[in-house]
N, C-alpha and C. Protein backbone atom coordinates (compact mmCIF):
# COMPACT_ATOMS: atom_id res chain seq x y z
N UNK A 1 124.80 54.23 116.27
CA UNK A 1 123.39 54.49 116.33
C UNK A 1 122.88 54.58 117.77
N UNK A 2 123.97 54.16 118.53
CA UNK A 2 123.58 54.13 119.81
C UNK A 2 123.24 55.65 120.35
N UNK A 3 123.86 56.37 120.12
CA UNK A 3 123.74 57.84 120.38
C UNK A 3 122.52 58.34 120.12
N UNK A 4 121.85 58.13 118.89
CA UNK A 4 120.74 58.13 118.36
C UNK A 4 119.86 57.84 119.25
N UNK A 5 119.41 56.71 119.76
CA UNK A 5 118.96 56.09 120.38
C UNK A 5 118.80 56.93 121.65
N UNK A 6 119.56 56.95 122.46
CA UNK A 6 120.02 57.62 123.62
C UNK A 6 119.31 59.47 123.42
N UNK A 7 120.17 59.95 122.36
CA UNK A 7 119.03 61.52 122.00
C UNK A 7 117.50 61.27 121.98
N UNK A 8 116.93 60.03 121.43
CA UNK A 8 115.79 60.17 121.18
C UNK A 8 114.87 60.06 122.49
N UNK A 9 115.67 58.84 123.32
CA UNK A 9 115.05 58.84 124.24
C UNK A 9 114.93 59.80 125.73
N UNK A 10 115.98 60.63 125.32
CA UNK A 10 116.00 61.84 126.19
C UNK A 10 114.63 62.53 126.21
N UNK A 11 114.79 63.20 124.71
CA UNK A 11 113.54 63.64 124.11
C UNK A 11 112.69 63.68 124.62
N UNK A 12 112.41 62.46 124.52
CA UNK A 12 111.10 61.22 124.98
C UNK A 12 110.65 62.05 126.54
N UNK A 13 112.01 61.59 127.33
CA UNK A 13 111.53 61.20 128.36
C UNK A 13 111.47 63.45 128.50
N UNK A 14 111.87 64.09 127.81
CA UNK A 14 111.72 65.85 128.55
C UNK A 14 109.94 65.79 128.09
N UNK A 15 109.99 65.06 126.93
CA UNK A 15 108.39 65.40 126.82
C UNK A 15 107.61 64.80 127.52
N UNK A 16 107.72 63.70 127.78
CA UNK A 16 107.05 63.01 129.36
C UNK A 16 106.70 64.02 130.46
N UNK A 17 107.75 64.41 130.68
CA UNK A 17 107.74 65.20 131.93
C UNK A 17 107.09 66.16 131.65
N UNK A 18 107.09 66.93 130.83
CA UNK A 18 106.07 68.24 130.54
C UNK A 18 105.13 67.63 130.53
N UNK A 19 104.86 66.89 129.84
CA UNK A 19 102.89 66.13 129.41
C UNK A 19 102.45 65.70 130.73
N UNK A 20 102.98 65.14 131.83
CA UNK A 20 102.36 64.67 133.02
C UNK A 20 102.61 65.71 134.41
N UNK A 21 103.76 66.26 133.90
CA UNK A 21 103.72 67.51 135.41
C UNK A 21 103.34 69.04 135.16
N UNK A 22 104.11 69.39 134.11
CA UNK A 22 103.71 70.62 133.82
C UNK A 22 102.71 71.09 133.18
N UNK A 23 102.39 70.25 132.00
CA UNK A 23 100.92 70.45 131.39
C UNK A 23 99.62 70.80 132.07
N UNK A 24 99.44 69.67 132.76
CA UNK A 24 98.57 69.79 133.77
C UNK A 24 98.53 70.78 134.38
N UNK A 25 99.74 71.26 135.40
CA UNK A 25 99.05 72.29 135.98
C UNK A 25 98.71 73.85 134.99
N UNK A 26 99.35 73.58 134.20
CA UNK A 26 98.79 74.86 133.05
C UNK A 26 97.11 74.85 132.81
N UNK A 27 97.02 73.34 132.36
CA UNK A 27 95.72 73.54 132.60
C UNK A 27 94.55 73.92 133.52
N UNK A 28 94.98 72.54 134.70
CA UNK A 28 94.24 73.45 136.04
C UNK A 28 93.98 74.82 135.92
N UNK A 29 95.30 75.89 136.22
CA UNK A 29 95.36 77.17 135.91
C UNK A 29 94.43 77.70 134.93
N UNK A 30 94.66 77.62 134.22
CA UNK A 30 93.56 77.99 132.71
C UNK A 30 91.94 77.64 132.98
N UNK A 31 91.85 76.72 133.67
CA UNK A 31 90.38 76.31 133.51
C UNK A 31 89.46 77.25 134.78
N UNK A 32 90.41 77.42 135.54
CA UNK A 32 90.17 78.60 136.61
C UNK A 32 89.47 79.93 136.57
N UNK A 33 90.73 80.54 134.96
CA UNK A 33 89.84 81.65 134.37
C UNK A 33 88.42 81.73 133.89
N UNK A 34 87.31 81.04 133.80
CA UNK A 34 86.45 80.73 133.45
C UNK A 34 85.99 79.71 132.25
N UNK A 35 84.89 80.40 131.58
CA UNK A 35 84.67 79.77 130.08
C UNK A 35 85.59 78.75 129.38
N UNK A 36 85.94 78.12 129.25
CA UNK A 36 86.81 77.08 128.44
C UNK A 36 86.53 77.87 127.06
N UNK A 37 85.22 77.91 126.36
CA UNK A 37 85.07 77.87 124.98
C UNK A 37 85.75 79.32 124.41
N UNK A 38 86.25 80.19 125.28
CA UNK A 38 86.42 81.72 124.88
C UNK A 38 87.94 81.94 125.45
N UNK A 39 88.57 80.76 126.22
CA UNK A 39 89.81 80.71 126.87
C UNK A 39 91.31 80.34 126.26
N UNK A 40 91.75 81.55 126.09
CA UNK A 40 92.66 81.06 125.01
C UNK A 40 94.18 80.27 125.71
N UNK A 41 94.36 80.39 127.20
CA UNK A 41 95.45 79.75 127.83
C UNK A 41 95.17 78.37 127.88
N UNK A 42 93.44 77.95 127.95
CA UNK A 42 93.11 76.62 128.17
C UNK A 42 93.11 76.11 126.73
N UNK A 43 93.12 76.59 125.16
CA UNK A 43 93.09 76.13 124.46
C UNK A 43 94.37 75.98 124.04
N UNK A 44 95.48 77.26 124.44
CA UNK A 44 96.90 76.65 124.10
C UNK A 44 97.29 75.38 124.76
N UNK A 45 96.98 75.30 126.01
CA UNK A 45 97.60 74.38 126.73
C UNK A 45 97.25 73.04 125.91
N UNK A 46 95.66 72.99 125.72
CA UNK A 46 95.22 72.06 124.73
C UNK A 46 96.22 71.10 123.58
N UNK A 47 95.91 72.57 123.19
CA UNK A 47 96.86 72.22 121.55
C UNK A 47 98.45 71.87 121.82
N UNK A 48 99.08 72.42 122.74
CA UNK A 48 100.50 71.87 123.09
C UNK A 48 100.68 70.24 123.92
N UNK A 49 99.55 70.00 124.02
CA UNK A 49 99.12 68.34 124.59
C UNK A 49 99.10 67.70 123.20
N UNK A 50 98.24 68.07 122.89
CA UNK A 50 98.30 66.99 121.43
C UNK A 50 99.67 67.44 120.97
N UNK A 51 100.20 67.97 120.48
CA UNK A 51 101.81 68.38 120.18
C UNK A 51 102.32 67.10 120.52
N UNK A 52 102.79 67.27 121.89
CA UNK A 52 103.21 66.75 122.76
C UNK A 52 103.15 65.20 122.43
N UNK A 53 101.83 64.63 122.30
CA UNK A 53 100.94 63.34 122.44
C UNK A 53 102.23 62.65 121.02
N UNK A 54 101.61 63.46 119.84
CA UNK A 54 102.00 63.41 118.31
C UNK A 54 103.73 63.17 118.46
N UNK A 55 104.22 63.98 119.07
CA UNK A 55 105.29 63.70 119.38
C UNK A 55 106.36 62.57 119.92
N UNK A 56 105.65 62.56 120.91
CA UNK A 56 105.93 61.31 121.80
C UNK A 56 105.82 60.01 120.74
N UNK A 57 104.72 59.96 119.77
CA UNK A 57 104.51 58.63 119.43
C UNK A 57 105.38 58.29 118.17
N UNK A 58 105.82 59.77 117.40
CA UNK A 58 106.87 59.86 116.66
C UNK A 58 108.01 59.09 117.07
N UNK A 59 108.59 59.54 118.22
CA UNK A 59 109.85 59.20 118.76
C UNK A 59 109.81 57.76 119.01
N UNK A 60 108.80 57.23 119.14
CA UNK A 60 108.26 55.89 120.14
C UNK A 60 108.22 54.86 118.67
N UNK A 61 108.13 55.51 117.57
CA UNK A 61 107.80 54.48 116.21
C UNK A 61 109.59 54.55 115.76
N UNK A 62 110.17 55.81 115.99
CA UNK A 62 111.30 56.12 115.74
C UNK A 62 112.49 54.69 116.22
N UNK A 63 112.04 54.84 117.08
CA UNK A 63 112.96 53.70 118.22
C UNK A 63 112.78 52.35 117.77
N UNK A 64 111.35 52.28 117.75
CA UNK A 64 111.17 50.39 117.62
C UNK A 64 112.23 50.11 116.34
N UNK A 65 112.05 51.10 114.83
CA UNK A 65 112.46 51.18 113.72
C UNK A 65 114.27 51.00 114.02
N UNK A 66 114.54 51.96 114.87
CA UNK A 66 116.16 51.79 115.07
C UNK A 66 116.74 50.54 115.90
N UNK A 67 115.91 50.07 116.69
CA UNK A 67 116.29 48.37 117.71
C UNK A 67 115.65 47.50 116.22
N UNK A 68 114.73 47.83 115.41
CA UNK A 68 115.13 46.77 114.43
C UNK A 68 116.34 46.34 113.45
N UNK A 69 116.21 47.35 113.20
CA UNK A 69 117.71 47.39 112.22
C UNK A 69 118.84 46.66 112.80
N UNK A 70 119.16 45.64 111.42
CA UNK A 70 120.02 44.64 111.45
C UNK A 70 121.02 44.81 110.37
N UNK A 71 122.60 44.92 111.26
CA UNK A 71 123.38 44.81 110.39
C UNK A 71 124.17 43.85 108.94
N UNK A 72 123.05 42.64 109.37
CA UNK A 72 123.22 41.62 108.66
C UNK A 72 122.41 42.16 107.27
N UNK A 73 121.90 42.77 107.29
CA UNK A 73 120.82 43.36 105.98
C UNK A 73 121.77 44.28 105.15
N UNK A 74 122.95 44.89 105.68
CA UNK A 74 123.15 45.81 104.83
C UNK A 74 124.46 45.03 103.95
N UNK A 75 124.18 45.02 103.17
CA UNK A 75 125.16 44.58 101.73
C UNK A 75 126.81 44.76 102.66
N UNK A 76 127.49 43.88 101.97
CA UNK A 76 129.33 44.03 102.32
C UNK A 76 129.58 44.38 100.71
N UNK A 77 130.32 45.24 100.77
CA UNK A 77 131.10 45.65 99.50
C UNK A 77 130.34 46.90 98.82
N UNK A 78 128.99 46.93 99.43
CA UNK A 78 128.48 47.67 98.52
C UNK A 78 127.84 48.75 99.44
N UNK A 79 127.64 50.27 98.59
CA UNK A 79 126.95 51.17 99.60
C UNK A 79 125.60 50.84 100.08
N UNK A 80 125.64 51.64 101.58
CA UNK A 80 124.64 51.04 102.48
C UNK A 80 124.66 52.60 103.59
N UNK A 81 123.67 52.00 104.28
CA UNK A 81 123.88 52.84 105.95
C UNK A 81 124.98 52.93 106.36
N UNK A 82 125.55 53.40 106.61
CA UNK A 82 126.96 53.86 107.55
C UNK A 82 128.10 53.72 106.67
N UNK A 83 127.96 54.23 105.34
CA UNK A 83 128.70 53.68 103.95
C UNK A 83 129.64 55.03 104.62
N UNK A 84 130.47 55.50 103.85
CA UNK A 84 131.86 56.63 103.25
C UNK A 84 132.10 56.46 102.08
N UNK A 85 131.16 57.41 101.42
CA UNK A 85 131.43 57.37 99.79
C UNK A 85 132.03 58.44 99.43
N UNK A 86 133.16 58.23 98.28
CA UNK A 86 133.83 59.24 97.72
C UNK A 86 133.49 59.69 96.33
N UNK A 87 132.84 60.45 95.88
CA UNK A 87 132.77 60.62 94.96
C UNK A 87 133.30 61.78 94.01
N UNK A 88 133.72 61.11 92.69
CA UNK A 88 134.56 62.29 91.91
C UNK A 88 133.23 62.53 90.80
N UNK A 89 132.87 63.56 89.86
CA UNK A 89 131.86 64.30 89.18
C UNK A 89 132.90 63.86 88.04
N UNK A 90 132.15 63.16 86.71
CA UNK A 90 132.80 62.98 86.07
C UNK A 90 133.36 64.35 84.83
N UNK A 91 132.61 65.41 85.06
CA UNK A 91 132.63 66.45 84.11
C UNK A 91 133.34 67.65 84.91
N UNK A 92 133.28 67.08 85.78
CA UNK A 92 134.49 68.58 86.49
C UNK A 92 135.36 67.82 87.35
N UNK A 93 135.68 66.47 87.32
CA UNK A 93 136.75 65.94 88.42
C UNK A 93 136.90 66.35 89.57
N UNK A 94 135.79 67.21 90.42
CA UNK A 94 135.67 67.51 91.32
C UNK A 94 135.36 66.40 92.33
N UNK A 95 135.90 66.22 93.80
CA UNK A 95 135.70 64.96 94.68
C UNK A 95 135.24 65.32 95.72
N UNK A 96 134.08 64.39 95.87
CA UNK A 96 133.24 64.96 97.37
C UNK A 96 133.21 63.76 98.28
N UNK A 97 132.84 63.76 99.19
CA UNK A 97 132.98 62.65 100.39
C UNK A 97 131.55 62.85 101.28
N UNK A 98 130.78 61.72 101.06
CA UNK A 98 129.39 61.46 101.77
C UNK A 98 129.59 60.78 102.58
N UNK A 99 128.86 60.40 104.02
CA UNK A 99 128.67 59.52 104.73
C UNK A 99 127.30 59.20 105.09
N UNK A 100 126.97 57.88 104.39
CA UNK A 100 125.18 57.73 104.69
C UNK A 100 124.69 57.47 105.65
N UNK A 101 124.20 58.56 106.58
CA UNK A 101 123.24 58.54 107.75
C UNK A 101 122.18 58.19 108.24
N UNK A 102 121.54 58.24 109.33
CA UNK A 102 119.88 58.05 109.57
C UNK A 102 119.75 59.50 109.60
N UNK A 103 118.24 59.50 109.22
CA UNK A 103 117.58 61.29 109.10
C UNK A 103 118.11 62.08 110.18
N UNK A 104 118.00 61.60 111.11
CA UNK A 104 118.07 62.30 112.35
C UNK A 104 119.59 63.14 112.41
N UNK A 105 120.58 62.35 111.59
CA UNK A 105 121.94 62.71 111.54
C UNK A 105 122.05 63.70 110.58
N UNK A 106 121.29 63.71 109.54
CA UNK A 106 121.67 64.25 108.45
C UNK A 106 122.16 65.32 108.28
N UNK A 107 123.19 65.97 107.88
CA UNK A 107 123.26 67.18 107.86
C UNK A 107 124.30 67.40 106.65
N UNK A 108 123.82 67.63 105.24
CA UNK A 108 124.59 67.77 103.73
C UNK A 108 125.61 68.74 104.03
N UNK A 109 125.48 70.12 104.67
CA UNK A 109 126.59 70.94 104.69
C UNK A 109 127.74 70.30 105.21
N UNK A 110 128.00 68.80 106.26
CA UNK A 110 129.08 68.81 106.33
C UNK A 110 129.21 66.81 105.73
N UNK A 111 128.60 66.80 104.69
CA UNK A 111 128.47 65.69 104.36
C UNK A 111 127.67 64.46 104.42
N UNK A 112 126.61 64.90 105.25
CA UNK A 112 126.34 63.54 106.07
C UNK A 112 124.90 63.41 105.01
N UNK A 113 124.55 62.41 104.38
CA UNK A 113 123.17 62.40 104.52
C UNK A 113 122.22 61.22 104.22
N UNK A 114 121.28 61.47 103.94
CA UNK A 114 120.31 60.25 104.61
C UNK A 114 119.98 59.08 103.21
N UNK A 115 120.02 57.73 103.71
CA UNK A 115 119.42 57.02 101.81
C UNK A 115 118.23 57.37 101.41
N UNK A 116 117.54 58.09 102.29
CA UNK A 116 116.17 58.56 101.37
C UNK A 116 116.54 60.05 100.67
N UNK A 117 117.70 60.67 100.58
CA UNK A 117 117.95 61.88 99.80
C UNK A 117 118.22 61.64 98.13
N UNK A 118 118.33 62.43 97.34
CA UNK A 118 118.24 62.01 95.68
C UNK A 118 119.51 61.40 95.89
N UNK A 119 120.51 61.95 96.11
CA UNK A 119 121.93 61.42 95.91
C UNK A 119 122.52 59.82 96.96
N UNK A 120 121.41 60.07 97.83
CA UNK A 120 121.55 58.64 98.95
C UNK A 120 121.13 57.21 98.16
N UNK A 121 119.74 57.36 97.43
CA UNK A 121 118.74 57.03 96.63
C UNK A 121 119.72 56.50 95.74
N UNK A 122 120.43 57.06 95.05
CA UNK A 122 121.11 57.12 93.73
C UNK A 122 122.30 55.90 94.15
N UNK A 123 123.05 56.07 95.30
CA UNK A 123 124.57 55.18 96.03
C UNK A 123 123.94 54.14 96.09
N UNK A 124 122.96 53.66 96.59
CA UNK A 124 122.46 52.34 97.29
C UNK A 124 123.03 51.04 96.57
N UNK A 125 123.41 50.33 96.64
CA UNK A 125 123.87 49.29 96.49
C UNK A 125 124.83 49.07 95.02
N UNK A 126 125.58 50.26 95.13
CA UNK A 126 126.52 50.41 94.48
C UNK A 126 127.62 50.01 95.19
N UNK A 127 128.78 49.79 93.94
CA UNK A 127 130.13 49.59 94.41
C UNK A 127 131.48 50.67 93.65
N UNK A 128 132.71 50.45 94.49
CA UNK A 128 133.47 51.01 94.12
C UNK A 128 134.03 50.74 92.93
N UNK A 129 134.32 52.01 92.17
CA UNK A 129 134.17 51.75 90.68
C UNK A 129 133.18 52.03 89.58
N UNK A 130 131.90 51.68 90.21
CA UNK A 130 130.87 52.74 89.90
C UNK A 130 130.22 53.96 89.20
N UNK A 131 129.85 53.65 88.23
CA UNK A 131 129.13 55.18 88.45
C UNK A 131 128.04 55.15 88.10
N UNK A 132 127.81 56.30 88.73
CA UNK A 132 125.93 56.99 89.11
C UNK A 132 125.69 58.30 88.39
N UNK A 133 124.21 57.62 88.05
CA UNK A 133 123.72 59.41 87.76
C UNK A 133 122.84 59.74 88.88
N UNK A 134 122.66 61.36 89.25
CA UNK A 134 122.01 61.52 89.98
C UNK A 134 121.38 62.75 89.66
N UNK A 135 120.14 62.40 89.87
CA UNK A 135 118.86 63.13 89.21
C UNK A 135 118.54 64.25 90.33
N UNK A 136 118.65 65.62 90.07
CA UNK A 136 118.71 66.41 91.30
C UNK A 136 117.64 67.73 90.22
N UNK A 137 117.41 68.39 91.52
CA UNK A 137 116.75 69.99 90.81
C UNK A 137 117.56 70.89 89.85
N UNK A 138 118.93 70.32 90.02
CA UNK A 138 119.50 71.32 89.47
C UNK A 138 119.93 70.99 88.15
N UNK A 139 119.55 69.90 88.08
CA UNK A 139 119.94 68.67 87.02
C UNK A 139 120.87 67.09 86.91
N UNK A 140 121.11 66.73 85.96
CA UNK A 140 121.45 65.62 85.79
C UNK A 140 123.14 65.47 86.02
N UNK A 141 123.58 64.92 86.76
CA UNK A 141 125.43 64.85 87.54
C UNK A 141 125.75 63.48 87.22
N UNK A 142 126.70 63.09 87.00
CA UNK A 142 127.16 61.44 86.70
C UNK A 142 128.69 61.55 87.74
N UNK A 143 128.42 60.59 88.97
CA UNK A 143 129.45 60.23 89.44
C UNK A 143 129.98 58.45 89.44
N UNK A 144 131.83 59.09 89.43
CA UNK A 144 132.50 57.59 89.85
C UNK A 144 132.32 57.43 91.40
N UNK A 145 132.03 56.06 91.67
CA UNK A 145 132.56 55.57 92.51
C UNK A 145 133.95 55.56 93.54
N UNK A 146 134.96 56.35 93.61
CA UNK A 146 136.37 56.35 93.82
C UNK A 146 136.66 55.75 94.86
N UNK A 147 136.20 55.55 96.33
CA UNK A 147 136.33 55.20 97.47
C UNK A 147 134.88 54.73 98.21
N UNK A 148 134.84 53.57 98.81
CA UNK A 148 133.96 52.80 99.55
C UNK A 148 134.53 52.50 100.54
N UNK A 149 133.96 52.66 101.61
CA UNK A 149 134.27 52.26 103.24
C UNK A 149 132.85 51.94 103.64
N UNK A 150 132.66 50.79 103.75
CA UNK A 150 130.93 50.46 104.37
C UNK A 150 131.35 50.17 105.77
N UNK A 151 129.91 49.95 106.63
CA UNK A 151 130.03 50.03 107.89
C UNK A 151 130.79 48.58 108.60
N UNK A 152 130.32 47.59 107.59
CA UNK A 152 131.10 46.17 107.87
C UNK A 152 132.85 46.31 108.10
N UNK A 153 133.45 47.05 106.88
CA UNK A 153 134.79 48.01 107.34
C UNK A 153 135.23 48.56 108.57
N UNK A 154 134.29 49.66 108.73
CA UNK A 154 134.20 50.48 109.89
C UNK A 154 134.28 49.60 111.10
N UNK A 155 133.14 48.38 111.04
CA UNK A 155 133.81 47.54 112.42
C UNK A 155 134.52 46.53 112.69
N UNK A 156 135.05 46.02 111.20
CA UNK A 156 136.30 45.00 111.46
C UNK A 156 137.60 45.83 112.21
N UNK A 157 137.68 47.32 111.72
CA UNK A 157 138.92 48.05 112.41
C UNK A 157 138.90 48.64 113.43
């Protein structure tokens, strides 16, 4: 999660720098052309400040949320954050392999995704052996459990 952390605060700090050096002088500039109320460089610049503002405070709630998180909270044995779930479909024996992420990671095309997704929702404090239904748009899927690797795993090795 450390990485996480580290991206966000990059972020952070490129939008900093626009909001206090470059912004500004856009504006200066803009306010030059005359009228404010009819000025459309002084109202972009505007609106890309609040952007900016909205942004910043995103990332800033983002962070406190990730230095809270305690590994002592997440279940041993059972799926969690930083789980490796294997799952086989019980009607087509087909086997897929999840790894439960933070949003920021998420990305389903190559497995990864978040416990607030239907199928993340669905793992939570399950165990191997298991099975789940999972309630999706496309309809109703029932998986086994086949393989569990939680993050407690991940850092005993």
């Amino acid at each position: 999660m450390n990485h996480i952390k580290k991206r966000l605060e990059e972020e952070f700090k490129v939008l900093d720098h626009e909001l206090k050096i470059t912004l500004p002088k856009e504006i200066l500039r803009a306010r030059e052309y005359g009228d404010l109320r009819e000025n459309a460089e002084y109202k972009a610049a505007k609106e890309r400040q609040s952007y900016l503002q909205a942004r910043q405070g995103q990332i800033h709630r983002r962070l406190a949320a990730l230095s809270m998180m305690n590994l002592d909270k997440i279940p041993v044995g059972k799926v969690g954050l930083g789980s490796t779930v294997s799952l086989r479909e019980t009607s087509t024996n087909e086997e897929i392999t999840y790894e439960l992420v933070t949003p920021e990671e998420a990305d389903p095309s190559v497995g990864r995704i978040s416990p607030s997704s239907p199928i993340g929702k669905c793992l939570l404090g399950h165990e191997e052996g298991d099975t789940v239904e999972v309630k999706a748009p496309s309809g109703t899927r029932e998986y086994d459990i086949v393989k569990l690797v939680t993050i407690h795993d991940q850092v005993a090795e």
